[in-house]
Every structure is written in C-alpha cells, then in structure tokens.
PDB file of N, CA and C in Angstrom:
ATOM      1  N   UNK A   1       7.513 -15.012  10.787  1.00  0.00           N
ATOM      2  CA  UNK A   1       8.047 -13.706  11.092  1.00  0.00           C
ATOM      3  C   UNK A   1       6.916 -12.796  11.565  1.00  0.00           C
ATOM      4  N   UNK A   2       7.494 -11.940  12.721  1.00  0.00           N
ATOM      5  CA  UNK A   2       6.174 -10.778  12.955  1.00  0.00           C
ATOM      6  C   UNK A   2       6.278  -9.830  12.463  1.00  0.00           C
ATOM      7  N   UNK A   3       5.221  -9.056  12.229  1.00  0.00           N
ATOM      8  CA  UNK A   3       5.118  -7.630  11.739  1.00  0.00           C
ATOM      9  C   UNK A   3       5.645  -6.609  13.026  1.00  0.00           C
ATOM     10  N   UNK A   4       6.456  -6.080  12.408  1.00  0.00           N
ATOM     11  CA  UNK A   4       6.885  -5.058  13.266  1.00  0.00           C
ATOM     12  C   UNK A   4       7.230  -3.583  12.848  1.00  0.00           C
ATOM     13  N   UNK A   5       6.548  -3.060  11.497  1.00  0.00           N
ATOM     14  CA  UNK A   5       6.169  -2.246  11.165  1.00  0.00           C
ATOM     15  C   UNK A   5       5.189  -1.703  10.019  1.00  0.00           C
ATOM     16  N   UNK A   6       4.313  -0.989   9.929  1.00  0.00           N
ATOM     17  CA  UNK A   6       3.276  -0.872   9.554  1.00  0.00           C
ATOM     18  C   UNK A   6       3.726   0.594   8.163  1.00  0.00           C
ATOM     19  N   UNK A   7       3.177   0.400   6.860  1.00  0.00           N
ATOM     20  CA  UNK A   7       3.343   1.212   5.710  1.00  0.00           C
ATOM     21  C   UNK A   7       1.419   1.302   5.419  1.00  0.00           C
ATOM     22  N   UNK A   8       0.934   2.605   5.815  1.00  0.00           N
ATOM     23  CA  UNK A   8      -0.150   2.901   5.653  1.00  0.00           C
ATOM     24  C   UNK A   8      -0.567   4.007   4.399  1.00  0.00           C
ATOM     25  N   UNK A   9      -0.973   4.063   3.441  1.00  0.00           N
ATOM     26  CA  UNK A   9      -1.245   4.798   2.209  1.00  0.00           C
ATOM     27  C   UNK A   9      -2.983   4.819   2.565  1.00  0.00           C
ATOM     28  N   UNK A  10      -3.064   6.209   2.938  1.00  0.00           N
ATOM     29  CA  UNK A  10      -4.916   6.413   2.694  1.00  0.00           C
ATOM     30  C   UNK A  10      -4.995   7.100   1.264  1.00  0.00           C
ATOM     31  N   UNK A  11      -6.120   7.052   0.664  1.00  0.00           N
ATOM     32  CA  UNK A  11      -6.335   7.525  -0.774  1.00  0.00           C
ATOM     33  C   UNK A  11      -7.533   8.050  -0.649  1.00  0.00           C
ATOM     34  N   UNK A  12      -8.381   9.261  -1.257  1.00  0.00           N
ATOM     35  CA  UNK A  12      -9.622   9.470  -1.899  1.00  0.00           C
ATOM     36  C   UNK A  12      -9.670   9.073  -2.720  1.00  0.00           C
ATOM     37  N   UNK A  13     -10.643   8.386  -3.085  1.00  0.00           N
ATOM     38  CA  UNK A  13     -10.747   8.161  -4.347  1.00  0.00           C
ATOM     39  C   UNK A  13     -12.610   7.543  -4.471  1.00  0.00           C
ATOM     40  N   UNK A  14     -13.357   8.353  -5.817  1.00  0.00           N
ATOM     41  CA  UNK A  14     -14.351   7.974  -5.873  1.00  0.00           C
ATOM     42  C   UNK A  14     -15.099   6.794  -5.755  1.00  0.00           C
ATOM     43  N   UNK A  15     -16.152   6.690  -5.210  1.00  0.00           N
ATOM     44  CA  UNK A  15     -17.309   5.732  -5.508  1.00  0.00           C
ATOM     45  C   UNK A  15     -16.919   5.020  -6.739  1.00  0.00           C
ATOM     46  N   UNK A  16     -17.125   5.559  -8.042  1.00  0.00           N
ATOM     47  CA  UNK A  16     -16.878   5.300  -9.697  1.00  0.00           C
ATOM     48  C   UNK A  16     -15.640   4.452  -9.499  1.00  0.00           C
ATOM     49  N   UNK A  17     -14.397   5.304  -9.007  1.00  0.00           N
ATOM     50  CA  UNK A  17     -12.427   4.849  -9.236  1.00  0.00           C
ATOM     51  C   UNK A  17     -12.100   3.218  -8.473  1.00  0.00           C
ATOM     52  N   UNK A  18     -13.264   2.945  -7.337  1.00  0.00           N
ATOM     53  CA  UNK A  18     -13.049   2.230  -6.468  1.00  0.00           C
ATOM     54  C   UNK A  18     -12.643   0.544  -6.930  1.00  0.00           C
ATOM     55  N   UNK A  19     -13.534   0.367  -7.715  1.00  0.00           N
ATOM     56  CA  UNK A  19     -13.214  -1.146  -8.631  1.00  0.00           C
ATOM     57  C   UNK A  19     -12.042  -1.407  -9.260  1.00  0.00           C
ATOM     58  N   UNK A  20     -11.715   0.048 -10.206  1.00  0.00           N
ATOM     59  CA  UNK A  20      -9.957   0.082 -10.655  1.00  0.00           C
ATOM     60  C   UNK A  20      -9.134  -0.019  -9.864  1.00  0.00           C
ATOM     61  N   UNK A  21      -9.099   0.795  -8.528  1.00  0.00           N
ATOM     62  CA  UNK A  21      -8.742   0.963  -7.345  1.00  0.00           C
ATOM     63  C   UNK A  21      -7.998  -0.822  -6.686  1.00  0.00           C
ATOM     64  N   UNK A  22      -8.828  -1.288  -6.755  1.00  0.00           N
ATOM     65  CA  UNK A  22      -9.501  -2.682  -5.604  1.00  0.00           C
ATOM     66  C   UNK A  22      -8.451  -3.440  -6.846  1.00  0.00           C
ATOM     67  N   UNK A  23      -8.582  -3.551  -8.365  1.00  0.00           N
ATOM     68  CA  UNK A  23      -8.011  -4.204  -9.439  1.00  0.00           C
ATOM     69  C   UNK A  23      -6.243  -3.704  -9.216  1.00  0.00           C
ATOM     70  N   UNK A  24      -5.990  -2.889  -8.714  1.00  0.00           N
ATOM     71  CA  UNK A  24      -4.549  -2.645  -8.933  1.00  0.00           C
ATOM     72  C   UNK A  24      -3.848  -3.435  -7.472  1.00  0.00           C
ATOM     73  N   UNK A  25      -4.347  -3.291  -6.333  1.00  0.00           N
ATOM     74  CA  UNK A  25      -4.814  -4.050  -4.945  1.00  0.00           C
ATOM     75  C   UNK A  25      -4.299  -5.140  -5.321  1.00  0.00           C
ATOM     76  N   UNK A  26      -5.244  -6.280  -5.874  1.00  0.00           N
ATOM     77  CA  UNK A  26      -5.384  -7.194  -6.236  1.00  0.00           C
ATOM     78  C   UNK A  26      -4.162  -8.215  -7.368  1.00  0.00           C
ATOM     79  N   UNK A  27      -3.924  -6.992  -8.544  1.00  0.00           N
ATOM     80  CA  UNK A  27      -2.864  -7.417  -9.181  1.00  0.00           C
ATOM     81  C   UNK A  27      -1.523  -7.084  -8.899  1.00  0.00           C
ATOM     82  N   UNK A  28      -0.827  -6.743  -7.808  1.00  0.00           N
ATOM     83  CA  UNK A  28       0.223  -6.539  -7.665  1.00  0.00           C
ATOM     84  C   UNK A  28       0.238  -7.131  -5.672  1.00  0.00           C
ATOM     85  N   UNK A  29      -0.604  -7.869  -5.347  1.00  0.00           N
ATOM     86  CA  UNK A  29      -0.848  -8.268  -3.898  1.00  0.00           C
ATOM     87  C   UNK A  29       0.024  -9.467  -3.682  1.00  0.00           C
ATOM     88  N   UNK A  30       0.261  -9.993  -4.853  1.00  0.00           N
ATOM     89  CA  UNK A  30       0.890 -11.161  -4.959  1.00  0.00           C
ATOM     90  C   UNK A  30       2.732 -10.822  -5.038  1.00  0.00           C
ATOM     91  N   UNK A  31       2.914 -10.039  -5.912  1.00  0.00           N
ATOM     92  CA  UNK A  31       4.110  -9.987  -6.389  1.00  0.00           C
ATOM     93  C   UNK A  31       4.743  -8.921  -5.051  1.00  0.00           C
ATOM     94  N   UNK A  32       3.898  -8.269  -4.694  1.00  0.00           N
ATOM     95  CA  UNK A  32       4.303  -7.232  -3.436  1.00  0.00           C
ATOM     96  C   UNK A  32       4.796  -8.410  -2.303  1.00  0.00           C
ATOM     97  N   UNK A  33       4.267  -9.110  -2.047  1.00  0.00           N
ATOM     98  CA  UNK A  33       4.580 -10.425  -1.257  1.00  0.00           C
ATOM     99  C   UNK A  33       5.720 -11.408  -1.299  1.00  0.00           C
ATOM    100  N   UNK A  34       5.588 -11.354  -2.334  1.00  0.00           N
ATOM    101  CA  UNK A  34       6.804 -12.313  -3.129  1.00  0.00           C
ATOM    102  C   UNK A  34       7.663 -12.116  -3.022  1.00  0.00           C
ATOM    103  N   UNK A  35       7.778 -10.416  -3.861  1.00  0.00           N
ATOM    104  CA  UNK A  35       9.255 -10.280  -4.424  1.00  0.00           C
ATOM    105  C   UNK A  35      10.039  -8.795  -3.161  1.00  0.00           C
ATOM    106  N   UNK A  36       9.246  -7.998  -2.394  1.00  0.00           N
ATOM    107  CA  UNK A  36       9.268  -7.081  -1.584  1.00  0.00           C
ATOM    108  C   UNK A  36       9.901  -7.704  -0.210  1.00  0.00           C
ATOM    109  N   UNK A  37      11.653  -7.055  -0.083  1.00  0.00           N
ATOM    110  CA  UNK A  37      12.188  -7.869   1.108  1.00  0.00           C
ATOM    111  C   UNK A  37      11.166  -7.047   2.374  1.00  0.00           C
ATOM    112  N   UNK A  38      11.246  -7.921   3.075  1.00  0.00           N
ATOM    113  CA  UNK A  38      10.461  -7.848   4.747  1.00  0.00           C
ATOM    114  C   UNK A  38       8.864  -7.672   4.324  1.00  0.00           C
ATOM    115  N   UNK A  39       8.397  -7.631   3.122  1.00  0.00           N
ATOM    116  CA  UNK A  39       6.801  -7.529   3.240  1.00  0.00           C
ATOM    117  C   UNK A  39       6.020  -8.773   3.994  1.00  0.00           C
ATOM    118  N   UNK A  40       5.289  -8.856   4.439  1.00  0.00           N
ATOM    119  CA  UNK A  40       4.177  -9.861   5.240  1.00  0.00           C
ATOM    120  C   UNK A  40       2.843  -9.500   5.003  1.00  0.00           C
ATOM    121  N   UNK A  41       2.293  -8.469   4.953  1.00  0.00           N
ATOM    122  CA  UNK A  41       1.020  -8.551   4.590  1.00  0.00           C
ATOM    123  C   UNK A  41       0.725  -7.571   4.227  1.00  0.00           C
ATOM    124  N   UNK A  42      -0.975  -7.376   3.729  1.00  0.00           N
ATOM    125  CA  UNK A  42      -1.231  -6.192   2.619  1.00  0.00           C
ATOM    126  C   UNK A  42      -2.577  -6.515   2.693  1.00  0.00           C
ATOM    127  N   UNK A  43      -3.082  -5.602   2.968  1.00  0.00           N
ATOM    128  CA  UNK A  43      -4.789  -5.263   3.206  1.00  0.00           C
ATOM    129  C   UNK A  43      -5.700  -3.752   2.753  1.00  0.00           C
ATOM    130  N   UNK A  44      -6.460  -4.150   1.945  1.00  0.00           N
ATOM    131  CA  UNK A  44      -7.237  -2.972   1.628  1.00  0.00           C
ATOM    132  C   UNK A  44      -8.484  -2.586   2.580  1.00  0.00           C
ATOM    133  N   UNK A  45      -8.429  -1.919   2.825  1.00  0.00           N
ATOM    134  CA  UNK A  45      -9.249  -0.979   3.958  1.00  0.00           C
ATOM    135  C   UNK A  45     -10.304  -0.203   3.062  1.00  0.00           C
ATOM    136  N   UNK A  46     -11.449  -0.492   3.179  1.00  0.00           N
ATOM    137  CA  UNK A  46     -12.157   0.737   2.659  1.00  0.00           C
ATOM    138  C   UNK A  46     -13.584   0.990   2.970  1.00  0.00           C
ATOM    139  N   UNK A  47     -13.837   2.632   3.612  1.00  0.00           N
ATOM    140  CA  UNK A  47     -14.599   2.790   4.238  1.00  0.00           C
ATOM    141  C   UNK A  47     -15.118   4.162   3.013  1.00  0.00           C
ATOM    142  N   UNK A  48     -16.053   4.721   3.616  1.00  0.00           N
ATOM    143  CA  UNK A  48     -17.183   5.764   2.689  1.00  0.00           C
ATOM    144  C   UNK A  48     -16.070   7.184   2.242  1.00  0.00           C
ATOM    145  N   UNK A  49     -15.190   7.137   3.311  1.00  0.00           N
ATOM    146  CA  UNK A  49     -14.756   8.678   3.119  1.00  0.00           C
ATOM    147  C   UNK A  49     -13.251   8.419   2.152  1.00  0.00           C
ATOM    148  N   UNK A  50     -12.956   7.287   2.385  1.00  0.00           N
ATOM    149  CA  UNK A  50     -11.615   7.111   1.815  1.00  0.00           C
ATOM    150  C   UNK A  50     -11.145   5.523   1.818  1.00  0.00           C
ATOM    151  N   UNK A  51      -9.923   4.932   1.093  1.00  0.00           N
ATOM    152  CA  UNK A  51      -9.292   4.370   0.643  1.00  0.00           C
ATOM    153  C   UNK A  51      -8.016   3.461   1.687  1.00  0.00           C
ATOM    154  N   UNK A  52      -7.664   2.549   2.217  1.00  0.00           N
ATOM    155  CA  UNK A  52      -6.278   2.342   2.752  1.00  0.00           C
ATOM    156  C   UNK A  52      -5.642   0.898   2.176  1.00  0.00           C
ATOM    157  N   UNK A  53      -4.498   0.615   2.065  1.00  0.00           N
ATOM    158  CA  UNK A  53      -3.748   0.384   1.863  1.00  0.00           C
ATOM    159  C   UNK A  53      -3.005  -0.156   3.070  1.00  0.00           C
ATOM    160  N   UNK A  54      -2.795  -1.183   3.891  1.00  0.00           N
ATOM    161  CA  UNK A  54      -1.876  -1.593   4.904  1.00  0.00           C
ATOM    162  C   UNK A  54      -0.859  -2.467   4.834  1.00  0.00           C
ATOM    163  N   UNK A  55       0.148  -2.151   4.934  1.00  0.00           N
ATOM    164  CA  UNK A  55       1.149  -3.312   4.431  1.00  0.00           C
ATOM    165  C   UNK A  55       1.982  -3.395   5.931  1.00  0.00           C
ATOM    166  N   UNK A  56       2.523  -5.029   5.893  1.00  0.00           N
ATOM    167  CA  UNK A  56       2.966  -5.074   6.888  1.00  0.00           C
ATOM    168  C   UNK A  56       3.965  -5.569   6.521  1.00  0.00           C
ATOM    169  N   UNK A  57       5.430  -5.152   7.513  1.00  0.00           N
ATOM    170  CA  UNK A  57       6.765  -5.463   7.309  1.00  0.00           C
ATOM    171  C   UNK A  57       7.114  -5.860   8.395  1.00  0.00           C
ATOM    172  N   UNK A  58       8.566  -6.810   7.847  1.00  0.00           N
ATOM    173  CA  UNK A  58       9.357  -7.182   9.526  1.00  0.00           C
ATOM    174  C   UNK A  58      10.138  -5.796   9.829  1.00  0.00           C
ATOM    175  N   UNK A  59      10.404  -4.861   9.075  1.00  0.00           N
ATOM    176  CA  UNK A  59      11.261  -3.616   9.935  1.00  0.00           C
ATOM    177  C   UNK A  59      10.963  -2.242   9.178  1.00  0.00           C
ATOM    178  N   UNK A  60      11.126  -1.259   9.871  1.00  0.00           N
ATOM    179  CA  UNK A  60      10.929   0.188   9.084  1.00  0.00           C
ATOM    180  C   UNK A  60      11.808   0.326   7.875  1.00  0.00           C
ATOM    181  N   UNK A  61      12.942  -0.226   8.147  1.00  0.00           N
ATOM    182  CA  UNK A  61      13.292  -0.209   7.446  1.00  0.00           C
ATOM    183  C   UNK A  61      12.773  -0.589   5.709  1.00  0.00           C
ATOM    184  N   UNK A  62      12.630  -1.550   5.797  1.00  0.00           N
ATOM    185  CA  UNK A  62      12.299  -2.259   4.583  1.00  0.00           C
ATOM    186  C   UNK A  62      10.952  -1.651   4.640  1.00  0.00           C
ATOM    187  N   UNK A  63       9.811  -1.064   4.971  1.00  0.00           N
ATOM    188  CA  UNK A  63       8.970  -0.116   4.880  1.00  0.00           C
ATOM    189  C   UNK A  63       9.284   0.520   3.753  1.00  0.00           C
ATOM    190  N   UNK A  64      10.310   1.446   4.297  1.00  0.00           N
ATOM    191  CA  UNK A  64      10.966   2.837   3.637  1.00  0.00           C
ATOM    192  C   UNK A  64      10.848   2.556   2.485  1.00  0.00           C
ATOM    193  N   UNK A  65      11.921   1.492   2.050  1.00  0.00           N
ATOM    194  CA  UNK A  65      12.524   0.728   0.755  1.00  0.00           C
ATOM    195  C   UNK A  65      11.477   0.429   0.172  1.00  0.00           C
ATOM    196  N   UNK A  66      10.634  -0.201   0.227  1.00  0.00           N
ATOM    197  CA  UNK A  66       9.394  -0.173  -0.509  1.00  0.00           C
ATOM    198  C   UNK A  66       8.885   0.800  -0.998  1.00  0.00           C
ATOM    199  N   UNK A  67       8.752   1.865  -1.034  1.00  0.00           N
ATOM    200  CA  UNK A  67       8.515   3.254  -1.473  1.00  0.00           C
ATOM    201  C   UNK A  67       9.494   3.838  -2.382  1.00  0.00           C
ATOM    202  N   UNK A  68      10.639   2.987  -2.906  1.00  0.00           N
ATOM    203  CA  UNK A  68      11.452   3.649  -3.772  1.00  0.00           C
ATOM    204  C   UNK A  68      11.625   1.917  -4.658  1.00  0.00           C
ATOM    205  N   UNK A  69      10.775   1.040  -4.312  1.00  0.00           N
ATOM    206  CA  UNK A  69      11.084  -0.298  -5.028  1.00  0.00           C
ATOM    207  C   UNK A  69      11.005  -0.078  -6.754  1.00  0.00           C
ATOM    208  N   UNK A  70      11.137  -0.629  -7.693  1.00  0.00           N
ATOM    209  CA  UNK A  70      10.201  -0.615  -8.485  1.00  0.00           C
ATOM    210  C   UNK A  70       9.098  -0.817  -9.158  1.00  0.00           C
ATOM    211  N   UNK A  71       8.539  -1.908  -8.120  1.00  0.00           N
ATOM    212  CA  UNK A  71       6.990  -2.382  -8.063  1.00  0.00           C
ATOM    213  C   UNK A  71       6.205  -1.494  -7.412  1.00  0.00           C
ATOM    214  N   UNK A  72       6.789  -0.734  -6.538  1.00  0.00           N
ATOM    215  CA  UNK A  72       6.105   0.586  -6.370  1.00  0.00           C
ATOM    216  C   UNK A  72       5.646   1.646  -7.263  1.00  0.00           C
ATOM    217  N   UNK A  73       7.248   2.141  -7.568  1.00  0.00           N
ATOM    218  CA  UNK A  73       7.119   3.215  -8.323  1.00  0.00           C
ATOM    219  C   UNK A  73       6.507   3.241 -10.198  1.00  0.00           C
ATOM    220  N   UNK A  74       6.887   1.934 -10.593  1.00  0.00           N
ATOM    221  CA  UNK A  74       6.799   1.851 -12.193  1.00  0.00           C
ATOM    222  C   UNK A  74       5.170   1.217 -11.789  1.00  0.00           C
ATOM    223  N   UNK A  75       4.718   0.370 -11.060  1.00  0.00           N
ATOM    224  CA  UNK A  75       3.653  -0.328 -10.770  1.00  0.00           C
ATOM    225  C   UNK A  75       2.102   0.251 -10.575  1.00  0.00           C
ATOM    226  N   UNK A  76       2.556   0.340  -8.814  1.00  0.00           N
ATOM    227  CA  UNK A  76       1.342   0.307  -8.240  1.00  0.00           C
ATOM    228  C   UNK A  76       1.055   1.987  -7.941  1.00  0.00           C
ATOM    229  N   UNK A  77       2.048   2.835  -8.314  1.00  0.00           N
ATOM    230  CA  UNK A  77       1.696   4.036  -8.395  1.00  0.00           C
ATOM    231  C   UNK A  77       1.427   4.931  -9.586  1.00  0.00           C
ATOM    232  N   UNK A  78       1.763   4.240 -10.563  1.00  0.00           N
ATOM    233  CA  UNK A  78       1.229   4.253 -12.221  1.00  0.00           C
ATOM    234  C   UNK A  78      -0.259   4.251 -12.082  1.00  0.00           C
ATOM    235  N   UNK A  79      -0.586   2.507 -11.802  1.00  0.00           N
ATOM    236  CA  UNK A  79      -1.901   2.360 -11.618  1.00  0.00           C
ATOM    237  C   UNK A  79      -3.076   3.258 -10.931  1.00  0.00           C
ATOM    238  N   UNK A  80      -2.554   3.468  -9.823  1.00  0.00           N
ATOM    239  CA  UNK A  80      -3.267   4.458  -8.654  1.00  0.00           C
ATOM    240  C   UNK A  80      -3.640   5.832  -8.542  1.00  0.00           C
ATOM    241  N   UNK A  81      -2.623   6.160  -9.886  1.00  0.00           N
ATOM    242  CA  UNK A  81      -2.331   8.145  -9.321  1.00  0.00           C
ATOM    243  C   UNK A  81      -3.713   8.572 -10.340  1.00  0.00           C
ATOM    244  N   UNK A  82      -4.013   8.121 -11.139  1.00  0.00           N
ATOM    245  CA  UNK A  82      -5.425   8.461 -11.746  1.00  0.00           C
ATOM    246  C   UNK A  82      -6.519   8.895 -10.975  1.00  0.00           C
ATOM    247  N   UNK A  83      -6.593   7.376 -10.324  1.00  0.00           N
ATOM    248  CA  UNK A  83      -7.943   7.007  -9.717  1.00  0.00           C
ATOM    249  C   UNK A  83      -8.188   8.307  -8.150  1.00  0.00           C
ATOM    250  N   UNK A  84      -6.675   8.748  -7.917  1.00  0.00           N
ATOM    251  CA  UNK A  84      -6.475   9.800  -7.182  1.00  0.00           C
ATOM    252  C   UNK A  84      -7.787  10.837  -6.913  1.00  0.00           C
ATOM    253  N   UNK A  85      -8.122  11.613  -5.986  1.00  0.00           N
ATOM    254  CA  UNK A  85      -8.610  12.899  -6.177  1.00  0.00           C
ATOM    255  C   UNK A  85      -7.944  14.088  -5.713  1.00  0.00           C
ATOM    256  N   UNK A  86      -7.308  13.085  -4.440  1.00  0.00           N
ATOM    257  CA  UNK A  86      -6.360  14.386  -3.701  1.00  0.00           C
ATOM    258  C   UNK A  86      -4.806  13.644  -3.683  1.00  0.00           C
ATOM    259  N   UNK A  87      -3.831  14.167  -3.085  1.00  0.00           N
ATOM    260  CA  UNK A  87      -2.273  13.485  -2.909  1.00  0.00           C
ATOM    261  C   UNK A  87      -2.627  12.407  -2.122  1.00  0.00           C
ATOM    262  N   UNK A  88      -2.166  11.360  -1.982  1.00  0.00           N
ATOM    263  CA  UNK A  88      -2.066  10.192  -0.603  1.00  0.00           C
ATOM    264  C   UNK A  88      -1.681  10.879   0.890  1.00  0.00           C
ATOM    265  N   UNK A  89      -2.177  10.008   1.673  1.00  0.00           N
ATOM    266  CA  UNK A  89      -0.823  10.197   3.037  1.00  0.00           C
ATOM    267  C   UNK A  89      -0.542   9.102   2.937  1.00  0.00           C
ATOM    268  N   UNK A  90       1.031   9.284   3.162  1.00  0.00           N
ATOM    269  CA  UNK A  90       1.528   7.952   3.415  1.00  0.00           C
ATOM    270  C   UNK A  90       2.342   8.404   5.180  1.00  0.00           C
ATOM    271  N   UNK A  91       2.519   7.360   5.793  1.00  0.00           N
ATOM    272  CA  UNK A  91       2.806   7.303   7.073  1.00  0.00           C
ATOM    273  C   UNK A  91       3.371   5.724   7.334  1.00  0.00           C
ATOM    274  N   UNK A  92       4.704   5.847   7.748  1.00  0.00           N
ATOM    275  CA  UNK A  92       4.865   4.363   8.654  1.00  0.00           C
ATOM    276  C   UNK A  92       4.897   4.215  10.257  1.00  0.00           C
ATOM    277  N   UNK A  93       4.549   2.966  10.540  1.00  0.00           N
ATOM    278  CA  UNK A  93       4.545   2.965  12.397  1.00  0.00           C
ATOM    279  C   UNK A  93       5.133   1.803  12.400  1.00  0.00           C
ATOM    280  N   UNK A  94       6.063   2.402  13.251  1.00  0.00           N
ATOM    281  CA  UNK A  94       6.648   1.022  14.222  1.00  0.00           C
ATOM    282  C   UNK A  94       5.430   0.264  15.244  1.00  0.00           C
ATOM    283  N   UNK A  95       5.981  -0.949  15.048  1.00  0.00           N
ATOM    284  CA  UNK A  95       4.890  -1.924  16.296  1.00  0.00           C
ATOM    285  C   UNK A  95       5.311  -1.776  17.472  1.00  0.00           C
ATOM    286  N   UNK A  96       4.765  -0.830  18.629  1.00  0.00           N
ATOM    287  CA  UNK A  96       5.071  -1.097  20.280  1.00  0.00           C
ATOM    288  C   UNK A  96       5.615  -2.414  20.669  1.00  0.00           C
ATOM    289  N   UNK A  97       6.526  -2.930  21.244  1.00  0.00           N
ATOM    290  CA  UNK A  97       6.891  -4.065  22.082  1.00  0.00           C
ATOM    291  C   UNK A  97       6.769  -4.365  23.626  1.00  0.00           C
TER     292      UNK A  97
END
C-alpha cells in the first residue's frame, strides 16, 4: 500500500525530555502499526530546535481517526504531554498525485 497521507506532530521538547521522548516513540511504534487502520509508517525526526513525529497513512482520512484512537489519546499523549514545553502542531498533508 502507498502512503497517501502524511500526520505530522512537531514538539519542543528539551535536550534533558529527549530520551523519554524517543522511549514513548519507540514503545508504542509497534502497536501504532499494528493495530491503527491505514497506518504505514512512523518516523522520529529530530533536529536541535525541535521534535517530529511522521506518520504515514493510506488516506486522510484514517489520519484524522488516529487522533481520536485510543492509543493516541490514553497512550502516546499521556506519555508525551510532560516532556512538552510548548502545545504541539499537529498538521496533516495529503500526497500530490
């Protein structure tokens, strides 16, 4: 299946938060895959100023839905909202054809 839409979450989050950060990534990378209809992939991005998060779906749809899953909400945003400094952006993109 191709990716044909993109669920992007940038984060601040400290130097210090980054390892907890990378650990929540890591433990829910699997099950986000698994059990998340249309997910395909999931990549952590991380550069000096900030944090990303890329997940890739077969449709916007199922994007969306992911953001109200409960591996989202009871999960990976439990884990995350600590390590926070400022709110997220979250943003989805459709893939050009």
């Amino acid at each position: 299946m191709k990716v044909k839409a993109y669920l992007e979450i940038t984060m601040k989050i400290s130097d210090e938060n980054r390892a907890a950060a990378k650990k929540v990534y890591t433990d829910y990378r699997k099950p986000f895959l698994d059990t998340i209809d249309g997910a395909l992939t999931k990549d952590l991005l991380i550069r000096k100023e900030d944090v990303q998060v890329l997940h890739g779906f077969d449709s916007v749809e199922h994007a969306n839905n992911y953001l109200t899953s409960d591996l989202f909400k009871n999960d990976v945003f439990v884990g995350l909202k600590p390590l926070w400094e400022e709110d997220p952006e979250v943003r989805i993109f459709m893939v050009a054809e």
